[in-house]
PDB file of N, CA and C in Angstrom:
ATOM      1  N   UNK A   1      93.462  84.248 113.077  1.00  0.00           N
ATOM      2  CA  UNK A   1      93.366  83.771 111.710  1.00  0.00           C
ATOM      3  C   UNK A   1      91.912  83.534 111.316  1.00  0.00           C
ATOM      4  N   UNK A   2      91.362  83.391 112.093  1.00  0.00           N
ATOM      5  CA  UNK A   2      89.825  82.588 111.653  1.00  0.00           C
ATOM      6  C   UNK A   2      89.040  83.933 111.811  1.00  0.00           C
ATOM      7  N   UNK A   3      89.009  85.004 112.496  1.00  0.00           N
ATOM      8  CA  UNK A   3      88.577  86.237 112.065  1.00  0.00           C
ATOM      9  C   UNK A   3      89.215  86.820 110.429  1.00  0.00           C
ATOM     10  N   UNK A   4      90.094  86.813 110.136  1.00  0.00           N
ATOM     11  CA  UNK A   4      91.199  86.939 109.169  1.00  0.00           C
ATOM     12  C   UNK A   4      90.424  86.525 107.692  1.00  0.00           C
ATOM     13  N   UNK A   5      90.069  85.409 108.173  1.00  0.00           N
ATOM     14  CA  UNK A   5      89.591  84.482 106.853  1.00  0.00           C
ATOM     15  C   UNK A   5      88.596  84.459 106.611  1.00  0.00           C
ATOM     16  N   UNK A   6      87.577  84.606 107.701  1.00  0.00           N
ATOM     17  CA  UNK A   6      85.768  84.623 107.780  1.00  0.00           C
ATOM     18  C   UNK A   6      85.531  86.216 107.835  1.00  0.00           C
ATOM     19  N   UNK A   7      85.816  87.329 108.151  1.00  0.00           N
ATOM     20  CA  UNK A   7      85.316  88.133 107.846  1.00  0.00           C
ATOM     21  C   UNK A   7      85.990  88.989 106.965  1.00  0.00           C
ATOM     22  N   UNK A   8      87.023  88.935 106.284  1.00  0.00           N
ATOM     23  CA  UNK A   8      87.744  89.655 105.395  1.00  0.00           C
ATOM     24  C   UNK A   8      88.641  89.098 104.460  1.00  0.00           C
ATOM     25  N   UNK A   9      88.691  89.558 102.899  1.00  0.00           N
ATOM     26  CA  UNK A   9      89.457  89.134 101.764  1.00  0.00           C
ATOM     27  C   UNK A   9      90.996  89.077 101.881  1.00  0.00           C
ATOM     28  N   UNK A  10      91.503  88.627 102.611  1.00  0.00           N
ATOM     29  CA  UNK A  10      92.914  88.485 102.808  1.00  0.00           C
ATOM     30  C   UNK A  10      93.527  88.741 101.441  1.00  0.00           C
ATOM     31  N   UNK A  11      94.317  89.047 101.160  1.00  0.00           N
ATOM     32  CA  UNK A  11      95.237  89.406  99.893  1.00  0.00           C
ATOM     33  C   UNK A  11      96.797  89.977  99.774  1.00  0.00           C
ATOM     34  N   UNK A  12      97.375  88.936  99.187  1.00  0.00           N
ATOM     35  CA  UNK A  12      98.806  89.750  99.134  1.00  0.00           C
ATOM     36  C   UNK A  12      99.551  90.152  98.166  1.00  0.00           C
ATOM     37  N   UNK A  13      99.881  91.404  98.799  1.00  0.00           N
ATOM     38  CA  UNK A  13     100.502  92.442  97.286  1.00  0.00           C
ATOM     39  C   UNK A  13     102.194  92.719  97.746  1.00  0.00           C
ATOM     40  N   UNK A  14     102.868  91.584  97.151  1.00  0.00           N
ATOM     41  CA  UNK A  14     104.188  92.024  97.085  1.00  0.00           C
ATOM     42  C   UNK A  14     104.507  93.258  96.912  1.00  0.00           C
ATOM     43  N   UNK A  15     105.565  93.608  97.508  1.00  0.00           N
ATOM     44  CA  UNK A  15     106.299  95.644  97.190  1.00  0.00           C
ATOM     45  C   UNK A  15     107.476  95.339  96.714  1.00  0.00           C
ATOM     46  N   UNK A  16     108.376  94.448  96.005  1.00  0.00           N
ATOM     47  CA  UNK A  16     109.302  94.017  95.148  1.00  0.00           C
ATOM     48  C   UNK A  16     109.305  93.669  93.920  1.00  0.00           C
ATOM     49  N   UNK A  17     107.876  93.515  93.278  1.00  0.00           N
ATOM     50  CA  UNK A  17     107.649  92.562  92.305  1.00  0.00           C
ATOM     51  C   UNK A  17     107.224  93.225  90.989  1.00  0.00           C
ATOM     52  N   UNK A  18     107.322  92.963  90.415  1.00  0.00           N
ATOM     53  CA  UNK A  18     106.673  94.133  88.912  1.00  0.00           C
ATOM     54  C   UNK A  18     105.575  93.472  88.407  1.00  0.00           C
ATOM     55  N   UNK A  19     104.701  94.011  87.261  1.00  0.00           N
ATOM     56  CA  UNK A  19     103.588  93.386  86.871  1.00  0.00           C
ATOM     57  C   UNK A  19     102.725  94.149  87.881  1.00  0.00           C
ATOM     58  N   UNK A  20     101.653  93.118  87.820  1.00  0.00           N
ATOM     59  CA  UNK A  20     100.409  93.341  88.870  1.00  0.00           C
ATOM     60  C   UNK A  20     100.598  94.154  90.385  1.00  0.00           C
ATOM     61  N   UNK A  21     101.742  93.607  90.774  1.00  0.00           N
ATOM     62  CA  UNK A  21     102.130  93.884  92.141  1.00  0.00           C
ATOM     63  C   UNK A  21     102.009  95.298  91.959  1.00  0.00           C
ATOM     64  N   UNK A  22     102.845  95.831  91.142  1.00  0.00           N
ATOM     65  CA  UNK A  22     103.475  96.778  90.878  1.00  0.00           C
ATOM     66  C   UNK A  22     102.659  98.213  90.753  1.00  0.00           C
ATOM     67  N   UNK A  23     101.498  97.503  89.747  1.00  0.00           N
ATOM     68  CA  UNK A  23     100.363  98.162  89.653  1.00  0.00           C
ATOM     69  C   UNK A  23      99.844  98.853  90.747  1.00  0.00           C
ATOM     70  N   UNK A  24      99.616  97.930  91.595  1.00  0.00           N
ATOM     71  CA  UNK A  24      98.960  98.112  92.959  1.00  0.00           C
ATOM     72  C   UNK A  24      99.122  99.139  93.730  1.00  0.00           C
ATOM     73  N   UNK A  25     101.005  98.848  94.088  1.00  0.00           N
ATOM     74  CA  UNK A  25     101.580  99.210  94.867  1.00  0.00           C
ATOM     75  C   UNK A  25     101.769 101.339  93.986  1.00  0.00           C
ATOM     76  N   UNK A  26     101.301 101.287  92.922  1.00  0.00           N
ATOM     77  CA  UNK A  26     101.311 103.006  92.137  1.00  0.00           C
ATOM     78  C   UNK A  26      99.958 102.865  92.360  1.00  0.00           C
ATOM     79  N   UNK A  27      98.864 102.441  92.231  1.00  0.00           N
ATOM     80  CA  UNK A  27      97.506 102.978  92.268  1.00  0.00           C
ATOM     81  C   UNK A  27      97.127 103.617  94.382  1.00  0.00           C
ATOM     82  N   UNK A  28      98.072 102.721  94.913  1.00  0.00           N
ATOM     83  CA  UNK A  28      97.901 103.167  96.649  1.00  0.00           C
ATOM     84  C   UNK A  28      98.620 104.075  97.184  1.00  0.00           C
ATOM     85  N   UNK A  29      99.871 104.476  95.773  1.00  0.00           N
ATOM     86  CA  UNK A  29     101.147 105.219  96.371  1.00  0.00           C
ATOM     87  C   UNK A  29     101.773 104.479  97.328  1.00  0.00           C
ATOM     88  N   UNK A  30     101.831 103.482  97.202  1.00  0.00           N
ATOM     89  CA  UNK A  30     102.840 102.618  98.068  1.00  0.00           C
ATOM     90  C   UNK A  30     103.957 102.444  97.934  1.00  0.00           C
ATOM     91  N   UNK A  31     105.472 103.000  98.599  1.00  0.00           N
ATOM     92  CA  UNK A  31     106.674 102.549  97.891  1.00  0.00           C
ATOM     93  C   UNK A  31     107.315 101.697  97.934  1.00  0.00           C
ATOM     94  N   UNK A  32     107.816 101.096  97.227  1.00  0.00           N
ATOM     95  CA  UNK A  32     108.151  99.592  96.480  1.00  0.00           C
ATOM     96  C   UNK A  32     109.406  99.186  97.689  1.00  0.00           C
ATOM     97  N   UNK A  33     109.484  98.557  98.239  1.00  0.00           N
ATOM     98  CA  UNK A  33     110.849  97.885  99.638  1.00  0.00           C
ATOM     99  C   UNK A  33     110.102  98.268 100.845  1.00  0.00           C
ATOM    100  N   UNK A  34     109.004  98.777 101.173  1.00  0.00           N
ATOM    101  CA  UNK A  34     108.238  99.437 102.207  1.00  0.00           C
ATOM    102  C   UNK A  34     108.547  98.352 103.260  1.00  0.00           C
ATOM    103  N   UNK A  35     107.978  98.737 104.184  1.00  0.00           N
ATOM    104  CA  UNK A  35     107.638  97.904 105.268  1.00  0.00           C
ATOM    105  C   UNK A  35     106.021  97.417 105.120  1.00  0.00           C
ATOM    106  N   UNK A  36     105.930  96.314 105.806  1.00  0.00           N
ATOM    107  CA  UNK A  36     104.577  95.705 105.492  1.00  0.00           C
ATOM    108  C   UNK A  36     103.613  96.702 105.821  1.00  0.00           C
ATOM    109  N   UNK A  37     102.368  96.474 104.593  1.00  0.00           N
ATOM    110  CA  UNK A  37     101.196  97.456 105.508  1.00  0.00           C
ATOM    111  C   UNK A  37     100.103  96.788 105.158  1.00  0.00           C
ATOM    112  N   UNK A  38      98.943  96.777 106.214  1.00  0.00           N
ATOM    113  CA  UNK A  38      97.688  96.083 106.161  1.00  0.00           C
ATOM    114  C   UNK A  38      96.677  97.130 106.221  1.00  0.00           C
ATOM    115  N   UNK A  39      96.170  97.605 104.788  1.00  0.00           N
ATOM    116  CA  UNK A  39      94.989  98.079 104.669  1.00  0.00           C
ATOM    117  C   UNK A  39      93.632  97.381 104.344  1.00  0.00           C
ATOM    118  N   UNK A  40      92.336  98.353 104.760  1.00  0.00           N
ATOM    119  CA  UNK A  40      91.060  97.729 105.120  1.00  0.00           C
ATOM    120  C   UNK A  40      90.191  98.699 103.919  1.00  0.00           C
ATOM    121  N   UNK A  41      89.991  98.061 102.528  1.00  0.00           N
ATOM    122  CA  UNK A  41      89.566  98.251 101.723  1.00  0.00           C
ATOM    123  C   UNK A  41      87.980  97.717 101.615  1.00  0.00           C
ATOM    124  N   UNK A  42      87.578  98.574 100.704  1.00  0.00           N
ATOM    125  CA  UNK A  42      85.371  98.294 100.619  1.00  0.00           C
ATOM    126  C   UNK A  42      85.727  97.791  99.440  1.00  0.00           C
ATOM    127  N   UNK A  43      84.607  97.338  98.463  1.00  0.00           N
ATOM    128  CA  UNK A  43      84.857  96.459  97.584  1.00  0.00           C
ATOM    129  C   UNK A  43      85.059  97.849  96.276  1.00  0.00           C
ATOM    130  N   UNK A  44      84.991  99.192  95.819  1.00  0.00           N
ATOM    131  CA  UNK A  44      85.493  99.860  95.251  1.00  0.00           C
ATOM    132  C   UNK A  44      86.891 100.199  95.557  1.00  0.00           C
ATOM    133  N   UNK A  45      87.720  99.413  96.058  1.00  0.00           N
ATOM    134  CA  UNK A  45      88.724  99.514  96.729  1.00  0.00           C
ATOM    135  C   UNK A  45      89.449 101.196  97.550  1.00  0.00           C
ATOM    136  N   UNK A  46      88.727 101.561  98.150  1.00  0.00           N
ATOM    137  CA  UNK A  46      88.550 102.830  98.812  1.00  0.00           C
ATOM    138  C   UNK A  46      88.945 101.961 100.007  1.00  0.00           C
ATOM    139  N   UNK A  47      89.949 103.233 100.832  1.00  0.00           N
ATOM    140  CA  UNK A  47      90.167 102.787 102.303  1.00  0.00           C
ATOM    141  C   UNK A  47      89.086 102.903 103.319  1.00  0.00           C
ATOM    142  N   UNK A  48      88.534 101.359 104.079  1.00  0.00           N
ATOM    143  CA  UNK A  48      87.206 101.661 105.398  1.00  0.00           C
ATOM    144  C   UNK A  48      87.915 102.845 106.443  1.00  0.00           C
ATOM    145  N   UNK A  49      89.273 102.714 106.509  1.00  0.00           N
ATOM    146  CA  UNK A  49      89.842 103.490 107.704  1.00  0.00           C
ATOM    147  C   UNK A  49      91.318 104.081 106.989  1.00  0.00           C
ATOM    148  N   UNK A  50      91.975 104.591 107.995  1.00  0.00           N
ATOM    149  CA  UNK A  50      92.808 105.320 107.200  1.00  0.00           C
ATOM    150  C   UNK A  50      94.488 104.481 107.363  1.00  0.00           C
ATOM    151  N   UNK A  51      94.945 104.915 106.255  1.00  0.00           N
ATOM    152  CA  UNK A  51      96.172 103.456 105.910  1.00  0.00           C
ATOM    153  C   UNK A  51      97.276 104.109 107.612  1.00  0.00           C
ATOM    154  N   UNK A  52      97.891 102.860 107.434  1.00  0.00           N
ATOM    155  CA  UNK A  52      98.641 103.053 109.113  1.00  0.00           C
ATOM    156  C   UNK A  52      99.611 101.414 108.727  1.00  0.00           C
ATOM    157  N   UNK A  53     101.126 102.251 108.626  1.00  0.00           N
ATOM    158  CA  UNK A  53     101.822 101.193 108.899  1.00  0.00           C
ATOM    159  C   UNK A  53     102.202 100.919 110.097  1.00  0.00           C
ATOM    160  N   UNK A  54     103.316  99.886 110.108  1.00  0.00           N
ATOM    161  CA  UNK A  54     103.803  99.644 111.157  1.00  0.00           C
ATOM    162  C   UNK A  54     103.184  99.047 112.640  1.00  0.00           C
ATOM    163  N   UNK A  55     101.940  98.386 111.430  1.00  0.00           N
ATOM    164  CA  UNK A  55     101.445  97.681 112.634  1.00  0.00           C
ATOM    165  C   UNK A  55     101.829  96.295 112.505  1.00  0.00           C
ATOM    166  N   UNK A  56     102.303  96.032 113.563  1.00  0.00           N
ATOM    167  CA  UNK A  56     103.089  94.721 113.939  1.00  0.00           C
ATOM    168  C   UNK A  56     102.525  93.546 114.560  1.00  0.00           C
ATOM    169  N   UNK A  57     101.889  94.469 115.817  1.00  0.00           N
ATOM    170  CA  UNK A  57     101.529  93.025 116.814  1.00  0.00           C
ATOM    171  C   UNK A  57      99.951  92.587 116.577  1.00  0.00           C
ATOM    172  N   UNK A  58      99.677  91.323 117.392  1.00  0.00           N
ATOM    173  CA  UNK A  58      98.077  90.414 117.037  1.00  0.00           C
ATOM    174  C   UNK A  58      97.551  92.136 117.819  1.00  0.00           C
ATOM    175  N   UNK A  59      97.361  92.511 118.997  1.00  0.00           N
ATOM    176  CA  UNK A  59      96.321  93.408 119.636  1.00  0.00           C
ATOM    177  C   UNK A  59      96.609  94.423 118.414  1.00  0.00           C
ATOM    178  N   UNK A  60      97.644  95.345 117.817  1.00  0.00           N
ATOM    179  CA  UNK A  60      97.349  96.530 117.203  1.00  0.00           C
ATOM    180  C   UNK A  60      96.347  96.229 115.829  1.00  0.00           C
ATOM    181  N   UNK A  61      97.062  94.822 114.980  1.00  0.00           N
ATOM    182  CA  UNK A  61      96.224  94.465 114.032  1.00  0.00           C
ATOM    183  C   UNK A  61      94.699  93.980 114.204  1.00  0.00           C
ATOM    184  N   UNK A  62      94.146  93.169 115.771  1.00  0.00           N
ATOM    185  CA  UNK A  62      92.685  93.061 116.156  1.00  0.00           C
ATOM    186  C   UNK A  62      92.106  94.591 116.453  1.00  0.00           C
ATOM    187  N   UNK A  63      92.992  95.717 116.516  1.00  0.00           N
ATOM    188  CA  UNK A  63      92.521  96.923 117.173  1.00  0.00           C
ATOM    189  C   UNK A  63      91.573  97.093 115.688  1.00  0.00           C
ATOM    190  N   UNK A  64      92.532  97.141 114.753  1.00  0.00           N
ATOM    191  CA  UNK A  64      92.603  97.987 113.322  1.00  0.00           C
ATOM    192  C   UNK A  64      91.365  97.356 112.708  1.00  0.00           C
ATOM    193  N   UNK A  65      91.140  95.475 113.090  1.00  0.00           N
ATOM    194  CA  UNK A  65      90.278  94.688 112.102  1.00  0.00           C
ATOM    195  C   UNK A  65      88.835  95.358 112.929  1.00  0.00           C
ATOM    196  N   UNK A  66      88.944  95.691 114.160  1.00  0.00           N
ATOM    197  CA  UNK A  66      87.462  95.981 114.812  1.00  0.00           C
ATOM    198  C   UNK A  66      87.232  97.442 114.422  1.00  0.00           C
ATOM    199  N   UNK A  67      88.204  98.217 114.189  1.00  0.00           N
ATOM    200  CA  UNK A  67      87.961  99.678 113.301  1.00  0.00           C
ATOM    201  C   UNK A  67      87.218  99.576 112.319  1.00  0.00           C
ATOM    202  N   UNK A  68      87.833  98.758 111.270  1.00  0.00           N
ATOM    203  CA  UNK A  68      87.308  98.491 109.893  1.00  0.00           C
ATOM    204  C   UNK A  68      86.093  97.653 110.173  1.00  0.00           C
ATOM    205  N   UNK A  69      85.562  96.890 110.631  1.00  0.00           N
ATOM    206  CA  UNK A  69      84.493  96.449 110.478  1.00  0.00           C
ATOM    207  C   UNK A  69      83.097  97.404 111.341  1.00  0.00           C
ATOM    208  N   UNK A  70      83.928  98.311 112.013  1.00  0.00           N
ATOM    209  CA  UNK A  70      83.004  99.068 112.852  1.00  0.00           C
ATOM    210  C   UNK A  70      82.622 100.479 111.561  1.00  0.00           C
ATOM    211  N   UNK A  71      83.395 100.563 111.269  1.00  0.00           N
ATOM    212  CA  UNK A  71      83.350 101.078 109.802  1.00  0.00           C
ATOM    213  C   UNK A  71      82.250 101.099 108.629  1.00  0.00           C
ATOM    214  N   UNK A  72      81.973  99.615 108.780  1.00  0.00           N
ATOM    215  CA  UNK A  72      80.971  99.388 107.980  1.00  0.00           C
ATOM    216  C   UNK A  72      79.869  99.283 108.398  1.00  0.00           C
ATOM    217  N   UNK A  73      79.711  98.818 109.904  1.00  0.00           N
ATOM    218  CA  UNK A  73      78.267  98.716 110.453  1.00  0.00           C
ATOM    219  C   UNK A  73      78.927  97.801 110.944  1.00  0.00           C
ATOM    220  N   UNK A  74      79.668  96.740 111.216  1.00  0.00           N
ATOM    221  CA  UNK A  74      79.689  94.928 111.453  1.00  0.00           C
ATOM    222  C   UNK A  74      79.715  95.007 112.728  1.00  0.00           C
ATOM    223  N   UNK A  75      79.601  94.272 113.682  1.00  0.00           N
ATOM    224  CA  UNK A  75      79.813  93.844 115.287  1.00  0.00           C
ATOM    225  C   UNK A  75      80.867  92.968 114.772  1.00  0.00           C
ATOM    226  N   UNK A  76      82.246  93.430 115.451  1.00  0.00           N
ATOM    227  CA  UNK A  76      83.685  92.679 115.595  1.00  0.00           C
ATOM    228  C   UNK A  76      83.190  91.384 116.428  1.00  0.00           C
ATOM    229  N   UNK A  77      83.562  90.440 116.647  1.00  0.00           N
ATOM    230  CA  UNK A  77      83.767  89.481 117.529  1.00  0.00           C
ATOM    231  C   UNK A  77      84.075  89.340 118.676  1.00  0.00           C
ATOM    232  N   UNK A  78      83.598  88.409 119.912  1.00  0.00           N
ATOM    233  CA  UNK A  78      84.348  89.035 120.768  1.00  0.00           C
ATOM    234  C   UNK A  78      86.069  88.356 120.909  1.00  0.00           C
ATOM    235  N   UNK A  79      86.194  87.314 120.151  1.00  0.00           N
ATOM    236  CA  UNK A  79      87.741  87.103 120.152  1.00  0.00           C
ATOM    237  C   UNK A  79      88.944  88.323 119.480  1.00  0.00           C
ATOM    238  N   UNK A  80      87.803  88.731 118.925  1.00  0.00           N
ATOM    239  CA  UNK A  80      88.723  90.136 118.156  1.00  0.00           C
ATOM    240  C   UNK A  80      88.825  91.183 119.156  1.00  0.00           C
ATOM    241  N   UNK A  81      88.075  91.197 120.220  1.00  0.00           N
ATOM    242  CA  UNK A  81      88.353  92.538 121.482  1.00  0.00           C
ATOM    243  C   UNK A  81      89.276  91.834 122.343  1.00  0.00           C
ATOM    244  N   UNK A  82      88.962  90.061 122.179  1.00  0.00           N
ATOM    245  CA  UNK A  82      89.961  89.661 123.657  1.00  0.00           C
ATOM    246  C   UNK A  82      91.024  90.106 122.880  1.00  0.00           C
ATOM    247  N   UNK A  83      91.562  90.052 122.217  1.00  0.00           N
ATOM    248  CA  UNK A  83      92.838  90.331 121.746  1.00  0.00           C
ATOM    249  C   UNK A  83      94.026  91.699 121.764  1.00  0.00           C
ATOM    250  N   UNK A  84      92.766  92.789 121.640  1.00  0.00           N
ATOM    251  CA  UNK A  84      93.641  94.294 121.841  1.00  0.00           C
ATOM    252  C   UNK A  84      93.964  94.230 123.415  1.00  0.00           C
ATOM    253  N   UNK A  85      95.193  94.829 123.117  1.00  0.00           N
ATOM    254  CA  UNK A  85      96.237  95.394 124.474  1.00  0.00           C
ATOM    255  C   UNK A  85      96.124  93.824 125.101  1.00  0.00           C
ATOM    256  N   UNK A  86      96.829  93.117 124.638  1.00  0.00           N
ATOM    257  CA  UNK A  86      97.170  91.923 125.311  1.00  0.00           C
ATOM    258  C   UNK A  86      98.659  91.425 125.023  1.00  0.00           C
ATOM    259  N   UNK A  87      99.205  92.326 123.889  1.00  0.00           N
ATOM    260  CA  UNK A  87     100.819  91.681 123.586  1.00  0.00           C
ATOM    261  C   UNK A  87     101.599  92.326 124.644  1.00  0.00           C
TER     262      UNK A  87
END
């Protein structure tokens, strides 16, 4: 969580909801009842890495957050490496 919050804009975009949500979920091609997905957006909202559902567990999602920040230039943390391949 504290990687989560300190190095990235957390944000949540309902896939049920109309309005704004809704918006979202047609500007990403996202379809609406989906299964959860956690993409790693730059501030033109362009994907850092490439979209990938079905990620579930803490190691696949620390895999994905050290992608995206490797992405940009950032040095991941090292609590963010203890974490891959550990579930």
């Amino acid at each position: 969580m504290e990687a989560i919050e300190s190095l990235f804009e957390p944000v949540v975009i309902y896939n049920n909801q109309p309005g704004k949500d809704a918006k979202i979920l047609k500007r990403y091609n996202e379809p609406s009842w989906n299964y959860q997905v956690v993409r790693f957006l730059n501030s033109d909202g362009k994907d850092l890495i490439p979209r990938k559902d079905r990620v579930w567990t803490q190691s696949a999602l620390a895999g994905r957050m050290i992608e995206a920040l490797d992405a940009i230039g950032a040095a991941a943390p090292g609590s963010l490496h203890a974490l891959v391949n550990t579930d």
